[in-house]
C-alpha atoms as a PDB file:
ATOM      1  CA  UNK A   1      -7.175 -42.294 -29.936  1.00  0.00           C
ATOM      2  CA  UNK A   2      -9.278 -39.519 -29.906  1.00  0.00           C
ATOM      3  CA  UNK A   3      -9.309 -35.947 -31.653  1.00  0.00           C
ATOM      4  CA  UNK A   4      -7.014 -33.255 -29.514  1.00  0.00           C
ATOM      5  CA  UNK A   5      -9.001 -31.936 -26.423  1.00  0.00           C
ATOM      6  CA  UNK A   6     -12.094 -34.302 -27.412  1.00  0.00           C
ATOM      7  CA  UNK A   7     -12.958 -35.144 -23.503  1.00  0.00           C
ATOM      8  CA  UNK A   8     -12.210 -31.017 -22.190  1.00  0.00           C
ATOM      9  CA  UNK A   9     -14.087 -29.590 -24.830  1.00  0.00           C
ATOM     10  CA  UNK A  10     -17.089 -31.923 -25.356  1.00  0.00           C
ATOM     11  CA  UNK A  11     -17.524 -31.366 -21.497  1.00  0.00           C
ATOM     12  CA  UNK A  12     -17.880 -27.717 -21.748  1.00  0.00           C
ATOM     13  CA  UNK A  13     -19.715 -27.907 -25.068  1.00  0.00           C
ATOM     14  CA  UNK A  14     -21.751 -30.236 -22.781  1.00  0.00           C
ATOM     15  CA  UNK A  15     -22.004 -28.546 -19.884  1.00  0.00           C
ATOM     16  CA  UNK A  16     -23.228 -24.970 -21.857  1.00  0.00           C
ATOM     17  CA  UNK A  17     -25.915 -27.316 -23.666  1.00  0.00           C
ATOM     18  CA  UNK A  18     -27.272 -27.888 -20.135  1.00  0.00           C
ATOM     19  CA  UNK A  19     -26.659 -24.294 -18.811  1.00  0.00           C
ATOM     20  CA  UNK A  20     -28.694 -22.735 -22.275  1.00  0.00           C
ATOM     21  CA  UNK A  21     -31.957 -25.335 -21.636  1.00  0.00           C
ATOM     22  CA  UNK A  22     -31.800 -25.878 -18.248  1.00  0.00           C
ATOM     23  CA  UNK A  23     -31.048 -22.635 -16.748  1.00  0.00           C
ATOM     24  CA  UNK A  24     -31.413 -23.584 -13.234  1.00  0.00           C
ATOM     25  CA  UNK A  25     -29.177 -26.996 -12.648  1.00  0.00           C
ATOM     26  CA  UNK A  26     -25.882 -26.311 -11.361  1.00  0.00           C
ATOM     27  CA  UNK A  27     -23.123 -27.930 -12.971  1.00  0.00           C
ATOM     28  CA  UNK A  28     -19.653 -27.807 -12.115  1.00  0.00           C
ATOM     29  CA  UNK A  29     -16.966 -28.834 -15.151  1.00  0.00           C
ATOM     30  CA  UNK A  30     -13.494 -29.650 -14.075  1.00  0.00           C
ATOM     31  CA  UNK A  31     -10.358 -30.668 -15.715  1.00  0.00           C
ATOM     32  CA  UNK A  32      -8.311 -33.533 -13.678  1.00  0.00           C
ATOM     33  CA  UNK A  33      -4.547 -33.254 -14.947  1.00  0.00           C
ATOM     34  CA  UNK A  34      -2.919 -35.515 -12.999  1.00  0.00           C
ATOM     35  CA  UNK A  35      -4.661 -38.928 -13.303  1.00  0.00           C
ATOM     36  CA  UNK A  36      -2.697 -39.903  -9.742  1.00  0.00           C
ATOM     37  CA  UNK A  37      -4.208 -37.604  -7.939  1.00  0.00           C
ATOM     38  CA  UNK A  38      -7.650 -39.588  -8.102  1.00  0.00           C
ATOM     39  CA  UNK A  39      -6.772 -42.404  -5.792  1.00  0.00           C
ATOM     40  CA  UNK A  40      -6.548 -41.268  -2.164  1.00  0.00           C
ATOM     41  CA  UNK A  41      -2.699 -40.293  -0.602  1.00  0.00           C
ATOM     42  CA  UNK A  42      -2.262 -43.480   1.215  1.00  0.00           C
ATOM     43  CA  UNK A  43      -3.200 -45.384  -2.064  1.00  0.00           C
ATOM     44  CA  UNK A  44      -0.689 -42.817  -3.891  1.00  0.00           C
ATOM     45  CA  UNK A  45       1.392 -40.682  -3.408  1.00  0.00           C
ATOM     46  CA  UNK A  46       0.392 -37.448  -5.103  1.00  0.00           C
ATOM     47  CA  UNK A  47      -3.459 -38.557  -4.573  1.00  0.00           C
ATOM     48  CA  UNK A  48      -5.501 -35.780  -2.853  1.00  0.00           C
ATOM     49  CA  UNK A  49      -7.003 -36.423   0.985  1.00  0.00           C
ATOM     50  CA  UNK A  50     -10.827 -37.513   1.370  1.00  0.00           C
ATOM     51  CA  UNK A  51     -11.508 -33.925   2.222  1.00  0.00           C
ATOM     52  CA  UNK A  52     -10.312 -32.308  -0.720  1.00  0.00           C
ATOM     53  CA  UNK A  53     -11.364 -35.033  -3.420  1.00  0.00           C
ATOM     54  CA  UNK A  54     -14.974 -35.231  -1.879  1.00  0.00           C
ATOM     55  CA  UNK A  55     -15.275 -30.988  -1.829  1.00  0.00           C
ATOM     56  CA  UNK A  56     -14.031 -31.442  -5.347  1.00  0.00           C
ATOM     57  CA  UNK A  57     -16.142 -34.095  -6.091  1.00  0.00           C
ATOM     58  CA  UNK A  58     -18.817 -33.978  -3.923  1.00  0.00           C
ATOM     59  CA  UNK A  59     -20.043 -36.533  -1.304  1.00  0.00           C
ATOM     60  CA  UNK A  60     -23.253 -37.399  -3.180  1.00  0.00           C
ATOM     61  CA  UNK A  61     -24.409 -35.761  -6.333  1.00  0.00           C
ATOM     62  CA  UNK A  62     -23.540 -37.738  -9.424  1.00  0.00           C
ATOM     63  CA  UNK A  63     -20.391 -37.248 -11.491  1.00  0.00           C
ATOM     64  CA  UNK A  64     -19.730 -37.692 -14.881  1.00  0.00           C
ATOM     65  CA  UNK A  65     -16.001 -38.235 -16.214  1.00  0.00           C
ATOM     66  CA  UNK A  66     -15.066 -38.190 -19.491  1.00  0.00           C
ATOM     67  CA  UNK A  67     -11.853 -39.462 -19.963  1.00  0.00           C
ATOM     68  CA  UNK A  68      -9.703 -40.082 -23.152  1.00  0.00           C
ATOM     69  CA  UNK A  69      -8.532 -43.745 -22.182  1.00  0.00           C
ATOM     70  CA  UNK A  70     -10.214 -46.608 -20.996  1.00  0.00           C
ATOM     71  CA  UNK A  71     -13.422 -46.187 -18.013  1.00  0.00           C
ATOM     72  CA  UNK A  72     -12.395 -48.581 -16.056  1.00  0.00           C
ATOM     73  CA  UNK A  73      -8.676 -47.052 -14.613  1.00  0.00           C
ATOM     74  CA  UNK A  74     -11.133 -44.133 -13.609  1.00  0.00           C
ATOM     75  CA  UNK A  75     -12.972 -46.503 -11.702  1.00  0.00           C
ATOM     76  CA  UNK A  76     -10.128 -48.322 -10.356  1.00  0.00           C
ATOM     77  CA  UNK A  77      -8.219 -45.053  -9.092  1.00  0.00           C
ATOM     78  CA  UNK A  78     -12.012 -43.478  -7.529  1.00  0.00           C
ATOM     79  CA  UNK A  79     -12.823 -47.103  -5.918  1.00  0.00           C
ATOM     80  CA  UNK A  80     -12.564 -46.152  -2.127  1.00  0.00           C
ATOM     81  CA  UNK A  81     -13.926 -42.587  -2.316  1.00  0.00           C
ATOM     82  CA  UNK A  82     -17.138 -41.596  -0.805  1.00  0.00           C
ATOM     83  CA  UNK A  83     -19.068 -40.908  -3.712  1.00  0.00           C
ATOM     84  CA  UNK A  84     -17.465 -44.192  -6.023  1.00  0.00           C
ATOM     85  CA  UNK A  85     -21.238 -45.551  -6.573  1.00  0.00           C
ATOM     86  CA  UNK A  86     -22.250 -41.977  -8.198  1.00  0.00           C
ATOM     87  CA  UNK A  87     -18.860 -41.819 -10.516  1.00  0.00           C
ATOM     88  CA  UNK A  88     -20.062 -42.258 -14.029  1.00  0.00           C
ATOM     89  CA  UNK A  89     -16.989 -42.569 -16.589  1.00  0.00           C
ATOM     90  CA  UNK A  90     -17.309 -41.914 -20.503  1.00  0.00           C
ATOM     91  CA  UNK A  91     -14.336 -43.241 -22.130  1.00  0.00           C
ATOM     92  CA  UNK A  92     -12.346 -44.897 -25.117  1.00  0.00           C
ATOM     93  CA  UNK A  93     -14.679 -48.312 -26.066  1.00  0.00           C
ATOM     94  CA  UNK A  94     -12.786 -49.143 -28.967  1.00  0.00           C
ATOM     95  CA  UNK A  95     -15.361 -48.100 -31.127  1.00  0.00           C
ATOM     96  CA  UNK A  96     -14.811 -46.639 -34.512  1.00  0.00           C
ATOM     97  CA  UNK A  97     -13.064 -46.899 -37.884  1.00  0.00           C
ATOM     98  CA  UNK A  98     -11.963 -44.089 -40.067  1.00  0.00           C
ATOM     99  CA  UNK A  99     -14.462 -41.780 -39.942  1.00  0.00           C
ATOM    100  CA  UNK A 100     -14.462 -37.382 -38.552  1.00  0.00           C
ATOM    101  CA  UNK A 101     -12.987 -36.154 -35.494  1.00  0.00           C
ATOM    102  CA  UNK A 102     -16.557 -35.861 -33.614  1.00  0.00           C
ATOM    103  CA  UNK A 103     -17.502 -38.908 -34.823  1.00  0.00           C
ATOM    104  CA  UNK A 104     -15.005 -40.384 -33.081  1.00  0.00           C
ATOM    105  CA  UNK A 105     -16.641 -39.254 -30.037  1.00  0.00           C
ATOM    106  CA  UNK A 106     -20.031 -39.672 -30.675  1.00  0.00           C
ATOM    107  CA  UNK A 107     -19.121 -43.449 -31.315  1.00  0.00           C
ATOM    108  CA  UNK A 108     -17.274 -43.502 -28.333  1.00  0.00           C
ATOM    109  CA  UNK A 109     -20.370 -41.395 -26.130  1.00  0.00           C
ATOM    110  CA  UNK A 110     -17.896 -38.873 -25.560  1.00  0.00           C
ATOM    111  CA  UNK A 111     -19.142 -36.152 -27.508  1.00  0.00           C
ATOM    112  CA  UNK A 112     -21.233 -33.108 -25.934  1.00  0.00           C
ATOM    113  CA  UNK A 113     -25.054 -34.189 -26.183  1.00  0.00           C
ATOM    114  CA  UNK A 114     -23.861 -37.610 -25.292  1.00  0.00           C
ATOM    115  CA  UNK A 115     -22.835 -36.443 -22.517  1.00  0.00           C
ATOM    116  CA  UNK A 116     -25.605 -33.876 -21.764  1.00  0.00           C
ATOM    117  CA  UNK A 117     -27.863 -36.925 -21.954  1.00  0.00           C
ATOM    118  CA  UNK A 118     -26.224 -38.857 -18.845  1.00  0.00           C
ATOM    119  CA  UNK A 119     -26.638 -35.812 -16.976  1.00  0.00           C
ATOM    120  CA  UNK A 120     -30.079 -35.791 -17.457  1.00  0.00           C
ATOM    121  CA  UNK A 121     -30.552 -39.313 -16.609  1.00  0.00           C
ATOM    122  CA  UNK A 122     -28.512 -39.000 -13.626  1.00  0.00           C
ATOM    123  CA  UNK A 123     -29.471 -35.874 -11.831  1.00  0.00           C
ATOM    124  CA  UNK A 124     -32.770 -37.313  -9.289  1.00  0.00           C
ATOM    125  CA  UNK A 125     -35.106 -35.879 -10.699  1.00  0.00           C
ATOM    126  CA  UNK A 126     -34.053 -34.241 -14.112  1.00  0.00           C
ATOM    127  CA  UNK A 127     -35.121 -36.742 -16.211  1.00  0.00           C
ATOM    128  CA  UNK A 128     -38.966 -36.221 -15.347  1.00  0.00           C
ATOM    129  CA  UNK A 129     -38.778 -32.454 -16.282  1.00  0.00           C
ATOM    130  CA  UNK A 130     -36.113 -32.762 -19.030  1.00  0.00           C
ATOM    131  CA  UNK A 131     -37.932 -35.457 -21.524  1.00  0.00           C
ATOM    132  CA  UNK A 132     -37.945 -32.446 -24.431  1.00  0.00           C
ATOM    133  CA  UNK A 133     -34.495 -31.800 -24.269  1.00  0.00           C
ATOM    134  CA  UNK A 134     -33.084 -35.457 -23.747  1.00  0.00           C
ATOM    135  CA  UNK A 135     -35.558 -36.153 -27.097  1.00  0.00           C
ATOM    136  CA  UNK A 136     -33.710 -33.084 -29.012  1.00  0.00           C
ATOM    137  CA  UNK A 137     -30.341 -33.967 -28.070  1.00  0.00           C
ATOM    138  CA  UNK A 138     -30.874 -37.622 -29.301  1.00  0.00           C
ATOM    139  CA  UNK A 139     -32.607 -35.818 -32.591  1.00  0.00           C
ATOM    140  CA  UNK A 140     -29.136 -34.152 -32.973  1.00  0.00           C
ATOM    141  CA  UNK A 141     -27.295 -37.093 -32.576  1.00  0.00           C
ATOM    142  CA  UNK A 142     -29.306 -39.093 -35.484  1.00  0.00           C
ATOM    143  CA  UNK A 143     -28.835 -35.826 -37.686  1.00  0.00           C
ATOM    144  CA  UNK A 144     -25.477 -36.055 -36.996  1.00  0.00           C
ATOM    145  CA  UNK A 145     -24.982 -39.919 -37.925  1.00  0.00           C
ATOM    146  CA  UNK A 146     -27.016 -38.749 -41.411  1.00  0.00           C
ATOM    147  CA  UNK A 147     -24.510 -36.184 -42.195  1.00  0.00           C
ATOM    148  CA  UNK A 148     -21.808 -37.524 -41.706  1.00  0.00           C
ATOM    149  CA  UNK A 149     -22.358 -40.651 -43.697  1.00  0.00           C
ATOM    150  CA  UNK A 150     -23.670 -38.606 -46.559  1.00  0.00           C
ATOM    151  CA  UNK A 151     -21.097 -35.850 -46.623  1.00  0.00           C
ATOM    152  CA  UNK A 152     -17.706 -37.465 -44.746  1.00  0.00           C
ATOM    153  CA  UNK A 153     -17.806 -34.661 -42.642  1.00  0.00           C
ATOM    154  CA  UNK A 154     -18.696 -33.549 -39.397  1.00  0.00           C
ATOM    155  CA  UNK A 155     -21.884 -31.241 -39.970  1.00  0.00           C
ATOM    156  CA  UNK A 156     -20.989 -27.121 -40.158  1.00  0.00           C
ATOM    157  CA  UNK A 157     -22.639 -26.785 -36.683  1.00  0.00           C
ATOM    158  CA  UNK A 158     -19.690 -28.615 -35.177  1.00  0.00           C
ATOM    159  CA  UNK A 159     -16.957 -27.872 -37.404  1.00  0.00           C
ATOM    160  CA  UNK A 160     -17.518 -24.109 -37.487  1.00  0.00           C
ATOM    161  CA  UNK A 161     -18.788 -24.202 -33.635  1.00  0.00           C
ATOM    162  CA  UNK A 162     -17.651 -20.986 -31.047  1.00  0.00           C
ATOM    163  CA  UNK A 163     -17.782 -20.308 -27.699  1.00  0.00           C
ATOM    164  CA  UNK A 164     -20.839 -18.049 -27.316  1.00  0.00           C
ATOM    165  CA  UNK A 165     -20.176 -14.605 -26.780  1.00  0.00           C
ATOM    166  CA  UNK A 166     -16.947 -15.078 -28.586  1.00  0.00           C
ATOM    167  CA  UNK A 167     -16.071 -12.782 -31.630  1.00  0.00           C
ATOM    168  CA  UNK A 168     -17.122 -14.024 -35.011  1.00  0.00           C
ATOM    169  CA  UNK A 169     -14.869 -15.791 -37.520  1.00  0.00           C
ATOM    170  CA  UNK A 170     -13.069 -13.636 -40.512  1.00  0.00           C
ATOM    171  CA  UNK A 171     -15.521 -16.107 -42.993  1.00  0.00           C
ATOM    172  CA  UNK A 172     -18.593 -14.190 -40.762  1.00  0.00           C
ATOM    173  CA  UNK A 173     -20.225 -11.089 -40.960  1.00  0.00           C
ATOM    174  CA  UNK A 174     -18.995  -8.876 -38.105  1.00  0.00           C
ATOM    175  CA  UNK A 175     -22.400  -8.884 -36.468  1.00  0.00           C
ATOM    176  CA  UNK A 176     -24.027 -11.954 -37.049  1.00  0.00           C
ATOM    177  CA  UNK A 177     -24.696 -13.217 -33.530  1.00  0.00           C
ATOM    178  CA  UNK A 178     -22.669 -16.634 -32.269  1.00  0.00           C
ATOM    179  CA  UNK A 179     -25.333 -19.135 -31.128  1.00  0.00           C
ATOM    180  CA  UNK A 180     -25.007 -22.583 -29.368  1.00  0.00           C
ATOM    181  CA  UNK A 181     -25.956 -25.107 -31.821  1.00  0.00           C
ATOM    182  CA  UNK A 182     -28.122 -28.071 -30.046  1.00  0.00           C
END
């Protein structure tokens, strides 16, 4: 399996990659809970009506899950909503050995510039004006495939990683500003 909260967290570590360098795309992180509720109500019970799933979901932008288990039960339980052909899923490939917690999700293209990078090939029209931060986000990757097969560890960006605008670690100085790492 994957490292606790690998899917939530390298979505919003994703998602504040994309708000820092592209200031102006909208993107809307959410956190499904109940796996039943994907499939429509007459397909299951607890599943949410068109309506709902669709405002949640949209009708026609592109969607990217990333889901701790295999891709394709996403796809089965999203097959007969409106926006199915748009539904992206990132999920468990079986790839991996023993290796770091991030790792494990890079391997797996769950991890947050993984992840960053679908968006920008997804969005219409992103990928044209987004070329420079695609290339660093794939930079970061390699840097981090380096690292961690020279040290055994994921690299201190990642490990020591904060929200932005959260307060420092005790192992900081008190004012030494939080930054997102790349």
């Amino acid at each position: 399996g994957f490292p606790a909260g690998c899917p939530p967290w390298c979505t919003r570590r994703a998602a504040g990659l994309l708000r820092v360098r592209r200031p102006g795309l909208a993107v809307r992180v959410g956190h499904v809970v109940h796996l039943m509720r994907m499939p429509g109500a007459k397909d299951s019970p607890p599943g949410l009506p068109g309506r709902t799933f669709d405002a949640l979901f949209t009708t026609a932008q592109p969607v990217i899950v990333a889901y701790h288990g295999y891709p394709w039960l996403c796809h089965r339980l999203t097959y007969r909503r409106t926006n199915h052909g748009n539904i992206h899923v990132r999920g468990y490939k079986e790839e991996g050995t023993t290796t770091t917690p991030f790792d494990m999700c890079v391997l797996n293209q769950l991890d947050r510039f993984n992840l960053a990078i679908d968006v920008i090939d997804r969005v219409p029209g992103l990928k044209d004006v987004s070329a420079h931060v695609r290339e660093e986000l794939k930079n970061k990757l390699i840097e981090h495939r380096q690292y961690v097969r020279t040290h055994g560890e994921d690299m201190p960006e990642i490990r020591n990683w904060q929200w932005p605008g959260a307060p420092a670690a005790t192992n900081q100085p008190p004012n030494e500003p939080v930054v997102e790492p790349v």
